[in-house]
C-alpha atoms as a PDB file:
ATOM      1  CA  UNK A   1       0.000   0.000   0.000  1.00  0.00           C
ATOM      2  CA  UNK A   2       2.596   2.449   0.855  1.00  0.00           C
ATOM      3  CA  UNK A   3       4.784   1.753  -2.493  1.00  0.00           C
ATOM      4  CA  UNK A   4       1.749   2.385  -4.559  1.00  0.00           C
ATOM      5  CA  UNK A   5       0.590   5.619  -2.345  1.00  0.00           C
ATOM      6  CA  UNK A   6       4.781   6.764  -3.076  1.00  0.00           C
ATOM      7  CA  UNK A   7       4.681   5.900  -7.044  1.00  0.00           C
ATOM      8  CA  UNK A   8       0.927   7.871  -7.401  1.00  0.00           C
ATOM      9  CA  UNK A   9       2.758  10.240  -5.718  1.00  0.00           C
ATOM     10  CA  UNK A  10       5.829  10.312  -8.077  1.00  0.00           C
ATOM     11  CA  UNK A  11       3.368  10.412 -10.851  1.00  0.00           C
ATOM     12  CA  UNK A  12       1.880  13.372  -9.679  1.00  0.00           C
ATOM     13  CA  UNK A  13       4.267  15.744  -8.968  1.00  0.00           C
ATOM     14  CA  UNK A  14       5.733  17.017 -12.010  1.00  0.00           C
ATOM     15  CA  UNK A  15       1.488  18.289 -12.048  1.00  0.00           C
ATOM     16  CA  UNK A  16       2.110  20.113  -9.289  1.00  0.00           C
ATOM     17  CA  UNK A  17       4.998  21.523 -10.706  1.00  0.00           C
ATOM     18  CA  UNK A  18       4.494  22.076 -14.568  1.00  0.00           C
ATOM     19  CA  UNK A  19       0.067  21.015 -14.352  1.00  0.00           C
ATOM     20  CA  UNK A  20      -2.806  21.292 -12.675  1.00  0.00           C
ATOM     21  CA  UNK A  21      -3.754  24.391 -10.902  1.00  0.00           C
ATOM     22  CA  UNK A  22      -0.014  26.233 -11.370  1.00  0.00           C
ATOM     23  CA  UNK A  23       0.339  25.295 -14.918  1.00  0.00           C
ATOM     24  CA  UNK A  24       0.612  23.023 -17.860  1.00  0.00           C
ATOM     25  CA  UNK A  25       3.098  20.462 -18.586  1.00  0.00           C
ATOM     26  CA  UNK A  26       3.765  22.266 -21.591  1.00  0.00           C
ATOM     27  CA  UNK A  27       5.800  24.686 -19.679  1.00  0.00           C
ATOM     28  CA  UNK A  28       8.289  21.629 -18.748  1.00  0.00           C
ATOM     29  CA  UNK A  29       9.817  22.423 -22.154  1.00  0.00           C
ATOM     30  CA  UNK A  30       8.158  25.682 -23.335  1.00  0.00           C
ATOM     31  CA  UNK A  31       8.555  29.095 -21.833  1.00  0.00           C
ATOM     32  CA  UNK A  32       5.304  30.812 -21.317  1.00  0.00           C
ATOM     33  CA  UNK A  33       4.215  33.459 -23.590  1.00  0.00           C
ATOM     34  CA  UNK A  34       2.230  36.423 -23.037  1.00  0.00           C
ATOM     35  CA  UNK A  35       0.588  38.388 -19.891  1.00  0.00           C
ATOM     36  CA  UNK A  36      -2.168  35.859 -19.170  1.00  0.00           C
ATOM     37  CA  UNK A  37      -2.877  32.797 -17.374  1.00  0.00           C
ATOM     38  CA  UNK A  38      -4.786  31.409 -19.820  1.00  0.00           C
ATOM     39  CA  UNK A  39      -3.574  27.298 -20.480  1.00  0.00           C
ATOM     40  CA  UNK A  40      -1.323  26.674 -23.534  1.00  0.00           C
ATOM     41  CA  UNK A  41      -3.728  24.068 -24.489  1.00  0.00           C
ATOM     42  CA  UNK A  42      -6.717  26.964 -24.774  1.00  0.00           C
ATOM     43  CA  UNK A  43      -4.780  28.139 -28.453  1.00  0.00           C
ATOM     44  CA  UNK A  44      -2.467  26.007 -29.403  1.00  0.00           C
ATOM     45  CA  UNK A  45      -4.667  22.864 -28.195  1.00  0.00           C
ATOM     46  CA  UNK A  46      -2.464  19.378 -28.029  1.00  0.00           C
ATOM     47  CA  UNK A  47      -2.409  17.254 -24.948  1.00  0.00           C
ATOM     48  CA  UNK A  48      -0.890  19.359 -22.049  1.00  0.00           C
ATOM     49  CA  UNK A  49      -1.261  16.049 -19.883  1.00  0.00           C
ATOM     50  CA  UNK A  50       1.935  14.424 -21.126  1.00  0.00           C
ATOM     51  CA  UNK A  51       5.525  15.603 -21.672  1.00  0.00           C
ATOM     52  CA  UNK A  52       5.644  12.935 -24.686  1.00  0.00           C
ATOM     53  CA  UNK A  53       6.367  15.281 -27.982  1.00  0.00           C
ATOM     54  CA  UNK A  54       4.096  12.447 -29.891  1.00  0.00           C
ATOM     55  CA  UNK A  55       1.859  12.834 -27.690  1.00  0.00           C
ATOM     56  CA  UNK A  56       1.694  16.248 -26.365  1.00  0.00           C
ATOM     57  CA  UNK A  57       1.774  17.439 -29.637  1.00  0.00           C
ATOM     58  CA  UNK A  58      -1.146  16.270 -31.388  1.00  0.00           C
ATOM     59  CA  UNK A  59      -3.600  18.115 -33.006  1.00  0.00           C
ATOM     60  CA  UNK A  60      -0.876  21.120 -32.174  1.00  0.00           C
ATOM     61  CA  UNK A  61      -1.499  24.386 -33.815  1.00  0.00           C
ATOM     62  CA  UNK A  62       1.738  26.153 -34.029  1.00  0.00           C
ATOM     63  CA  UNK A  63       2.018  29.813 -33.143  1.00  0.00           C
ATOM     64  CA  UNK A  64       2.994  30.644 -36.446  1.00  0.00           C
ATOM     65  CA  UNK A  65      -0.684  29.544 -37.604  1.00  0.00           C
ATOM     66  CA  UNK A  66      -2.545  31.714 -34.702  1.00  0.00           C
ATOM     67  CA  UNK A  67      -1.842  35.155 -35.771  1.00  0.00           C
ATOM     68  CA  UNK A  68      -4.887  35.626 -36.528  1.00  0.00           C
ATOM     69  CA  UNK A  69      -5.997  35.967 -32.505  1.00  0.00           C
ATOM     70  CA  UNK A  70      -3.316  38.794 -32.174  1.00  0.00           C
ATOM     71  CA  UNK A  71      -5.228  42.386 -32.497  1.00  0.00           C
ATOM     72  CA  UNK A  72      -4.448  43.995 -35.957  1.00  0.00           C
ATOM     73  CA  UNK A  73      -2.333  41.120 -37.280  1.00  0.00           C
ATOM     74  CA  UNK A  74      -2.645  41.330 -40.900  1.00  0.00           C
ATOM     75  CA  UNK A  75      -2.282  36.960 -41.959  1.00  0.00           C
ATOM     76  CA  UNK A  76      -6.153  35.940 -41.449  1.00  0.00           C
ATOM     77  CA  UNK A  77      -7.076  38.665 -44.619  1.00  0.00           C
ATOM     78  CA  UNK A  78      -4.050  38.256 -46.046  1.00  0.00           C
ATOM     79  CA  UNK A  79      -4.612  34.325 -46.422  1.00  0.00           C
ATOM     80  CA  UNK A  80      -8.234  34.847 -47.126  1.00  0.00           C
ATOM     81  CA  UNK A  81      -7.183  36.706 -50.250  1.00  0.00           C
ATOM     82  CA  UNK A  82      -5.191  33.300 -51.182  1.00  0.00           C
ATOM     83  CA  UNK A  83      -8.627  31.349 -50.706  1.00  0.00           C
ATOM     84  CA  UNK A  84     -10.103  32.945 -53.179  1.00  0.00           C
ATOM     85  CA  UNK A  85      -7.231  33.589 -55.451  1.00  0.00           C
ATOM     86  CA  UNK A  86      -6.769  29.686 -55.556  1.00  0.00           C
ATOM     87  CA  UNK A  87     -10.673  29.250 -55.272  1.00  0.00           C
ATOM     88  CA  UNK A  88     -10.543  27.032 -52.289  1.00  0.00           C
ATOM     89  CA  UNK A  89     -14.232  27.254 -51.776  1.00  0.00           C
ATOM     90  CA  UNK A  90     -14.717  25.311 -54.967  1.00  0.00           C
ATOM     91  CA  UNK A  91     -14.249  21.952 -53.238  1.00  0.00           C
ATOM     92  CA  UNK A  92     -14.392  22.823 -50.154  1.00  0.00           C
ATOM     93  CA  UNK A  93     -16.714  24.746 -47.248  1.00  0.00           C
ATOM     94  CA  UNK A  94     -14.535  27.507 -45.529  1.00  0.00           C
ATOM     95  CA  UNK A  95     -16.629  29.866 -43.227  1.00  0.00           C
ATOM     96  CA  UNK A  96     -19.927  27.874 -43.883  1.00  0.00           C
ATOM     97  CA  UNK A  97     -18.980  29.250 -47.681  1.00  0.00           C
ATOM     98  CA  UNK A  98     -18.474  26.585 -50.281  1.00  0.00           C
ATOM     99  CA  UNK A  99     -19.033  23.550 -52.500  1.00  0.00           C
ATOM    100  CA  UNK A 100     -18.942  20.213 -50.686  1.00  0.00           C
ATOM    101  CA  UNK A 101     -16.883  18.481 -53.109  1.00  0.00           C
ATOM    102  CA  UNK A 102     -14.516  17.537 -50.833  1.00  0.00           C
ATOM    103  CA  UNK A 103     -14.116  17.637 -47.269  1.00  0.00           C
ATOM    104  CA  UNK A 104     -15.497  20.810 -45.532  1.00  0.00           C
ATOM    105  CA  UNK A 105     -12.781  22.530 -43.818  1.00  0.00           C
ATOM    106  CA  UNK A 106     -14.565  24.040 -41.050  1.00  0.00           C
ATOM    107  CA  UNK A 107     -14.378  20.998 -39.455  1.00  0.00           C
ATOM    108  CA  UNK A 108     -11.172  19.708 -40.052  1.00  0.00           C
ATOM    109  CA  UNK A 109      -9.176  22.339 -38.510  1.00  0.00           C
ATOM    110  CA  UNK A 110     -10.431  22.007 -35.366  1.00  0.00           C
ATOM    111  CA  UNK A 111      -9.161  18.260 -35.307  1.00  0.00           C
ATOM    112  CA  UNK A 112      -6.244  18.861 -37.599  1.00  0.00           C
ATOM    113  CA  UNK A 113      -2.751  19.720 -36.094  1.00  0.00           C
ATOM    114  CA  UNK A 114      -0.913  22.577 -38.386  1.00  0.00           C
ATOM    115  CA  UNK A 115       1.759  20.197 -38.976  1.00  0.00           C
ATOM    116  CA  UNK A 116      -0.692  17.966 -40.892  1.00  0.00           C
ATOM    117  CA  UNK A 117      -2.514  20.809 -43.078  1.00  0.00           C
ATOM    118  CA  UNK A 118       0.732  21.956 -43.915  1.00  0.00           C
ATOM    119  CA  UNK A 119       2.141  18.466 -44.977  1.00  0.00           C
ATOM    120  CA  UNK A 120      -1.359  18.389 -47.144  1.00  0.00           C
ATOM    121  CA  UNK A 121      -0.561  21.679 -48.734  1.00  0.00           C
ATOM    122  CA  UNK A 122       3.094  20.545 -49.829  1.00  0.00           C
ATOM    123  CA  UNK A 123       2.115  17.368 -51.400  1.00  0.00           C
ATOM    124  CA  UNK A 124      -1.565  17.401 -52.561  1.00  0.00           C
ATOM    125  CA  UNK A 125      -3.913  14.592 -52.860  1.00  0.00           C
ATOM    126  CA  UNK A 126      -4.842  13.673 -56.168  1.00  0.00           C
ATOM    127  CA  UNK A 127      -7.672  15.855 -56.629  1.00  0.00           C
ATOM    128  CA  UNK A 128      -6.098  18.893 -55.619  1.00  0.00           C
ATOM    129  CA  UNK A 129      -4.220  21.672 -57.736  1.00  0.00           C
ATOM    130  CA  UNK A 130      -0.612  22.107 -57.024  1.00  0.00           C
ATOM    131  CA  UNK A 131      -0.590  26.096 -55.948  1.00  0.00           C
ATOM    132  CA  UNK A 132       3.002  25.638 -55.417  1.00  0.00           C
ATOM    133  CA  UNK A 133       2.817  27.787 -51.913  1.00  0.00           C
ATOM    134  CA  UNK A 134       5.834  28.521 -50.245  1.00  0.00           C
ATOM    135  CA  UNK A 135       6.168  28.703 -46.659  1.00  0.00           C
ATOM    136  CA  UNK A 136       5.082  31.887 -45.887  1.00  0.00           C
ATOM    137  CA  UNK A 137       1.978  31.038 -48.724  1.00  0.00           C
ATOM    138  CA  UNK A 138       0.891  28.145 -46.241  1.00  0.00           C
ATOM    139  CA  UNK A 139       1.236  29.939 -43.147  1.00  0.00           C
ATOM    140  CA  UNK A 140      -1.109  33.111 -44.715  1.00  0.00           C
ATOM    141  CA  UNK A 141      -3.249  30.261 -45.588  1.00  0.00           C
ATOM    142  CA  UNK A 142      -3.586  28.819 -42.791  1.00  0.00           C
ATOM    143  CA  UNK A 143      -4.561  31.538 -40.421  1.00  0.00           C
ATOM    144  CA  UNK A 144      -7.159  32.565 -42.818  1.00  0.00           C
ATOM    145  CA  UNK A 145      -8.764  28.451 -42.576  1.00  0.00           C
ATOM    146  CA  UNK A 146      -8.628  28.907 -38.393  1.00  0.00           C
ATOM    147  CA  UNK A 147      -9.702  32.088 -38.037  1.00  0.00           C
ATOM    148  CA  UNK A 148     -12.835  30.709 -40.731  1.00  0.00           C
ATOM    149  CA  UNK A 149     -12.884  27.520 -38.652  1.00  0.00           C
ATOM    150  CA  UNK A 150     -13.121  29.166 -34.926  1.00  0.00           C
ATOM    151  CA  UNK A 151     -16.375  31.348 -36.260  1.00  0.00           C
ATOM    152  CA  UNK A 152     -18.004  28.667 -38.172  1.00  0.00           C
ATOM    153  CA  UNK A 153     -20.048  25.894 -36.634  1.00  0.00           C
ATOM    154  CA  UNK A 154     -19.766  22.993 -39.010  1.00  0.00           C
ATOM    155  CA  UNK A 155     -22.821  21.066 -37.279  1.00  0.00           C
ATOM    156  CA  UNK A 156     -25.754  19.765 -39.039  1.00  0.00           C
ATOM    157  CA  UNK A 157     -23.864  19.182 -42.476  1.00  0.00           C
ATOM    158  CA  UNK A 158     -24.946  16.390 -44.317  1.00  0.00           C
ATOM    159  CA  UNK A 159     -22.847  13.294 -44.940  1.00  0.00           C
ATOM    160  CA  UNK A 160     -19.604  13.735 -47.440  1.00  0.00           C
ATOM    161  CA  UNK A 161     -19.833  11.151 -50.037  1.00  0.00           C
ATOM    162  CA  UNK A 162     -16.702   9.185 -50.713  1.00  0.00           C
ATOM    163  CA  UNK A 163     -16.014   7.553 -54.341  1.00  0.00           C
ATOM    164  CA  UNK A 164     -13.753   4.935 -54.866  1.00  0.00           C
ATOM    165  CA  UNK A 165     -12.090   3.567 -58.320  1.00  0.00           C
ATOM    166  CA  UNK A 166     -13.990   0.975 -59.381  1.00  0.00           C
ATOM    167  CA  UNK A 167     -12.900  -0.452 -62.787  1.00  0.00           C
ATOM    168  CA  UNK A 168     -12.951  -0.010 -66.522  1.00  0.00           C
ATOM    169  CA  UNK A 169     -16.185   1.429 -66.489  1.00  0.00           C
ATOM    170  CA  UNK A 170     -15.246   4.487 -64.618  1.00  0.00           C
ATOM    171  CA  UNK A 171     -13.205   5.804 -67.787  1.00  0.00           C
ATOM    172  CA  UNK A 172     -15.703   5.661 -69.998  1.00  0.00           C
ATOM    173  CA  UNK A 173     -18.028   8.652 -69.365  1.00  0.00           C
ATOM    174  CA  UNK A 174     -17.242  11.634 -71.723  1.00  0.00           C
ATOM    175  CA  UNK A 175     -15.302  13.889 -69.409  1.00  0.00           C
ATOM    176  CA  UNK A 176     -12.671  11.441 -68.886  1.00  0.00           C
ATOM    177  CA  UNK A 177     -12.968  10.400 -72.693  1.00  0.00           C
ATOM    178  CA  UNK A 178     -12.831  13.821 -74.656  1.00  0.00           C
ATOM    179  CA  UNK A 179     -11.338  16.101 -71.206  1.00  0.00           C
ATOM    180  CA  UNK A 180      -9.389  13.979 -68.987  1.00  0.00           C
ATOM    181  CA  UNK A 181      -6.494  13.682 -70.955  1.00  0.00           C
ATOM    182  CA  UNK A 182      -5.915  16.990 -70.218  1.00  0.00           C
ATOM    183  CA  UNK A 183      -7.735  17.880 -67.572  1.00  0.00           C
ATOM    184  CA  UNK A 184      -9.153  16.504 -64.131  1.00  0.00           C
ATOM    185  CA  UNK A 185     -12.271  17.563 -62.191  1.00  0.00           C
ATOM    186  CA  UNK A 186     -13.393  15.991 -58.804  1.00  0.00           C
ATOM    187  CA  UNK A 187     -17.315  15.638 -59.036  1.00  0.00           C
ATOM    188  CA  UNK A 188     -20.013  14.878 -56.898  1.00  0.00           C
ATOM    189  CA  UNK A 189     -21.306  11.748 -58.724  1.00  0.00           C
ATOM    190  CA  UNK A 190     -18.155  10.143 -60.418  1.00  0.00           C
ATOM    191  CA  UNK A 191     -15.733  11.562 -57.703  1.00  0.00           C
ATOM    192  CA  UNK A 192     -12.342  12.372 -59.492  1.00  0.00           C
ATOM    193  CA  UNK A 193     -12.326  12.252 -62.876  1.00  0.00           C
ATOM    194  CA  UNK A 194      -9.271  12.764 -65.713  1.00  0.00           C
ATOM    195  CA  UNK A 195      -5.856  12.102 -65.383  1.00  0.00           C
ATOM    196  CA  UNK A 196      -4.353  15.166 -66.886  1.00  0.00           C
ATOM    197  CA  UNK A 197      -2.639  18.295 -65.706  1.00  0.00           C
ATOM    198  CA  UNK A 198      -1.763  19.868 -68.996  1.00  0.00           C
ATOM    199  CA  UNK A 199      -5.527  22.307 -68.827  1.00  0.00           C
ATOM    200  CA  UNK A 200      -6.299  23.561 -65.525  1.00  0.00           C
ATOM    201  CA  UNK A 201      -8.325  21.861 -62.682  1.00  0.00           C
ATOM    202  CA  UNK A 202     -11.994  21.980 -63.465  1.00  0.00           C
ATOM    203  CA  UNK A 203     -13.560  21.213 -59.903  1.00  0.00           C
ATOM    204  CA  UNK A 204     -16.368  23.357 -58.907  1.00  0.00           C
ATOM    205  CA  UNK A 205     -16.410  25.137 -62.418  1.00  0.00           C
ATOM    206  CA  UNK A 206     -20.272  25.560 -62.694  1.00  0.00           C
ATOM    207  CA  UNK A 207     -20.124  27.430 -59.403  1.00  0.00           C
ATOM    208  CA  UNK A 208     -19.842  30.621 -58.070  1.00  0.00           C
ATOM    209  CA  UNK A 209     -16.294  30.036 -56.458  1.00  0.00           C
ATOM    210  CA  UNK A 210     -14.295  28.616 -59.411  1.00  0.00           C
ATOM    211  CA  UNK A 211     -11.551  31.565 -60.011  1.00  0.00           C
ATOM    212  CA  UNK A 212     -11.946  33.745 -62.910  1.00  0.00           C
ATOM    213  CA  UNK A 213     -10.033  36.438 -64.334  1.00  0.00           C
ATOM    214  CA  UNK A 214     -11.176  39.703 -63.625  1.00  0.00           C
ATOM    215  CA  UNK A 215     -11.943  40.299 -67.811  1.00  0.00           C
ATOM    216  CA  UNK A 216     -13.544  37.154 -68.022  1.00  0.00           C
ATOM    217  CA  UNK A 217     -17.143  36.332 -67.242  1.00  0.00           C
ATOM    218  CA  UNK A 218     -17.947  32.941 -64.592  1.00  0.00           C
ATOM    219  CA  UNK A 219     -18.643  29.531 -66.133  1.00  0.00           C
ATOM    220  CA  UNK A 220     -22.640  29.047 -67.173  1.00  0.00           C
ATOM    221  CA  UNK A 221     -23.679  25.623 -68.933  1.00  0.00           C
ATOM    222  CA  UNK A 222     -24.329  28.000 -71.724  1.00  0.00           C
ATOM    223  CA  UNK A 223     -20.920  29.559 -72.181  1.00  0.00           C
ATOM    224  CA  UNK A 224     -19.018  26.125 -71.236  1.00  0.00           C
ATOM    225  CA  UNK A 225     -21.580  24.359 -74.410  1.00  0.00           C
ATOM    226  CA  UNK A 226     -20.129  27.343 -76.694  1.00  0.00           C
ATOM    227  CA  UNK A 227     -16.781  26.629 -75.470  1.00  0.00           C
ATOM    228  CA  UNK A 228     -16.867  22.414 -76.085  1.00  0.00           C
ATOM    229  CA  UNK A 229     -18.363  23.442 -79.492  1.00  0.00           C
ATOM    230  CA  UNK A 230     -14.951  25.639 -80.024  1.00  0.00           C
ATOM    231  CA  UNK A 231     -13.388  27.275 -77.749  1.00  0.00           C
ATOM    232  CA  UNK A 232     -11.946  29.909 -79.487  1.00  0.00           C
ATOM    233  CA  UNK A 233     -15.294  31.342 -80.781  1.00  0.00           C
ATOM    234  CA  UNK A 234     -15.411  31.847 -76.742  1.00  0.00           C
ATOM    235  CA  UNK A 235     -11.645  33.270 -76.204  1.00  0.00           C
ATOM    236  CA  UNK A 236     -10.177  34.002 -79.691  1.00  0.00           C
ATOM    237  CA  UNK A 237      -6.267  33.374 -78.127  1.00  0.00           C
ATOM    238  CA  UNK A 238      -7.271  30.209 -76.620  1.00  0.00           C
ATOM    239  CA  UNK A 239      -4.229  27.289 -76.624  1.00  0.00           C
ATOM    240  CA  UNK A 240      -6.729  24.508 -77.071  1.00  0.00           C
ATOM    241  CA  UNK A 241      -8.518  23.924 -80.429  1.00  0.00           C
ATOM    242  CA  UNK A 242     -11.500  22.329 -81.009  1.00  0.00           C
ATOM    243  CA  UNK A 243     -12.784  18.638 -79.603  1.00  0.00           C
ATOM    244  CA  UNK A 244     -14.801  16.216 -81.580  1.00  0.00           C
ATOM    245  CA  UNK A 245     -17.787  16.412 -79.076  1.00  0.00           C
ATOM    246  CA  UNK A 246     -21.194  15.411 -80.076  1.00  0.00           C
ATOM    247  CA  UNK A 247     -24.474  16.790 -78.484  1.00  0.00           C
ATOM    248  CA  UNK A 248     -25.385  14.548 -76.369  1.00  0.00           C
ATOM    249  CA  UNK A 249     -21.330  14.273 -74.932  1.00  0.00           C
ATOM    250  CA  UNK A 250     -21.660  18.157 -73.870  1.00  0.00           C
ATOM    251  CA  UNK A 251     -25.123  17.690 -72.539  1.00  0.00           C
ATOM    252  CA  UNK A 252     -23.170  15.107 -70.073  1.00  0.00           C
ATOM    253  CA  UNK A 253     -20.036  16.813 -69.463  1.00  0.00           C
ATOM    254  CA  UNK A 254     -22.298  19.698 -68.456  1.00  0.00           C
ATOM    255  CA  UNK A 255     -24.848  17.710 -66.340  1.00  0.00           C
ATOM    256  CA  UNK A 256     -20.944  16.306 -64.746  1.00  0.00           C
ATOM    257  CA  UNK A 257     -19.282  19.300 -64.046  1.00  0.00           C
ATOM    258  CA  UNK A 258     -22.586  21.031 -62.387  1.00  0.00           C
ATOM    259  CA  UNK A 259     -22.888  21.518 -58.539  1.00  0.00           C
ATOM    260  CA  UNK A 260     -25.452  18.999 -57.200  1.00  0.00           C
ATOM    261  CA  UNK A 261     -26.753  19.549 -54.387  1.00  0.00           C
ATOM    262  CA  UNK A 262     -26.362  23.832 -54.692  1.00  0.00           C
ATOM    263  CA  UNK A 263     -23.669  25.028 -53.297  1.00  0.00           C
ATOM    264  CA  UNK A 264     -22.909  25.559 -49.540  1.00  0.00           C
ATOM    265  CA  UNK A 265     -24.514  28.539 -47.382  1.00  0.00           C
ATOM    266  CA  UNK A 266     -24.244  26.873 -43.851  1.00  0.00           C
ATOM    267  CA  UNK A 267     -25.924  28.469 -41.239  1.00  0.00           C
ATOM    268  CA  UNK A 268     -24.142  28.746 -37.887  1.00  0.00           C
ATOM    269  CA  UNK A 269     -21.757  31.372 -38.790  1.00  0.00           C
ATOM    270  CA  UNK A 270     -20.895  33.746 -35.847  1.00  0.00           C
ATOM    271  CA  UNK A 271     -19.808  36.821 -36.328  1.00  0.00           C
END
């Protein structure tokens, strides 16, 4: 009885020292940081319950990415002006904003340690552009998708469908056939379709948040039609020349690259 009482003890003491009601175990290999006594864990979040890096440090948010919380720090509106430079919002919800092509971001930074978005950012899943970001890029970036996520409540959003490859028959719908060489698109019936990366990424193009250049009107089913018929009778300087597309092939790559269900207003959003 007594060597247990002595080892709970043992165990317990660094709390007293580093945890518990004078601190955070954090501070065993961190200095504190500011005026407050607010707990390390409050911002930068982690496990302050452990001295293990592995352990402590999961789900960390690194300082670097919580500039946004410092009065008059510029990064949160400087990296929103990335999201829609890039048009983020295409695939995903940021700010209750968005399509729900892929997974809605709202929630997954406040699960997602820093270390892990930023790993995401530097190699890209399959569906996702390469922006090429530097460092600096991703942080910007970054504190624009916490600040979004710490005022959004991502609550009540309806399941995220998942597609996976499922043979030969896959490559036969027109997109892939007459686009995908060239270009890809991730779409809410087929999931990712094309191979390509010669023609830009076409996710979310029938939407409101695909990017467009400030001369050039946003993507209609009308203008992208004109455009499959020849696209330079829609931009006379165009690289690409015309496809051998009948009819009924537009009327599906259309009905493919359109937004089903509408696009993402979420409610929940707190000013």
């Amino acid at each position: 009885m007594a060597a247990a009482l002595l080892t709970l003890l043992l165990l317990l003491a660094p709390l007293v020292t580093f945890g518990g009601v004078r601190g955070e175990l954090c501070l065993a290999c961190h200095p504190r940081h500011g005026g407050g006594g607010e707990r390390c864990s409050s911002c930068h979040r982690g496990n302050p319950a452990t001295t293990r890096p592995t352990v402590a440090h999961a789900g960390l948010v690194r300082g670097r990415h919580l500039r946004y919380t410092l009065r008059g720090d510029p990064a949160a509106g400087q990296g929103e002006l990335l999201v829609e430079r890039y048009g983020c919002r295409r695939c995903h919800v940021i700010g209750g904003r968005g399509n729900r092509l892929a997974v809605t971001l709202d929630a997954v930074v406040r699960t997602r340690s820093s270390a892990a978005l930023t790993a995401a950012l530097d190699r890209p899943a399959a569906a996702m552009p390469d922006f090429r970001l530097d460092r600096a890029g991703i942080d910007l970036l970054l504190n624009a998708l916490y600040a979004a996520g710490s005022r959004a409540n991502p609550g009540g959003s309806p399941p995220q469908p998942v597609h996976f490859r499922s043979g030969a028959a896959r490559e036969r719908d027109p997109f892939s056939v007459r686009c995908g060489p060239c270009h890809r698109a991730l779409t809410h019936e087929g999931g990712l379709l094309g191979t390509g990366s010669i023609g830009p990424n076409l996710s979310g193009l029938l939407s409101p948040f695909y990017p467009s250049g400030p001369s050039s009107p946003p993507w209609s089913p009308r203008r992208l039609t004109a455009w499959l018929r020849n696209p330079r009778s829609v931009r006379p300087w165009s690289t690409m020349g015309p496809v051998a597309v009948t009819p009924a092939e537009q009327r599906q790559i259309v009905t493919i690259l359109s937004i089903s269900p509408p696009h993402s207003e979420l409610p929940g959003i707190h000013p």
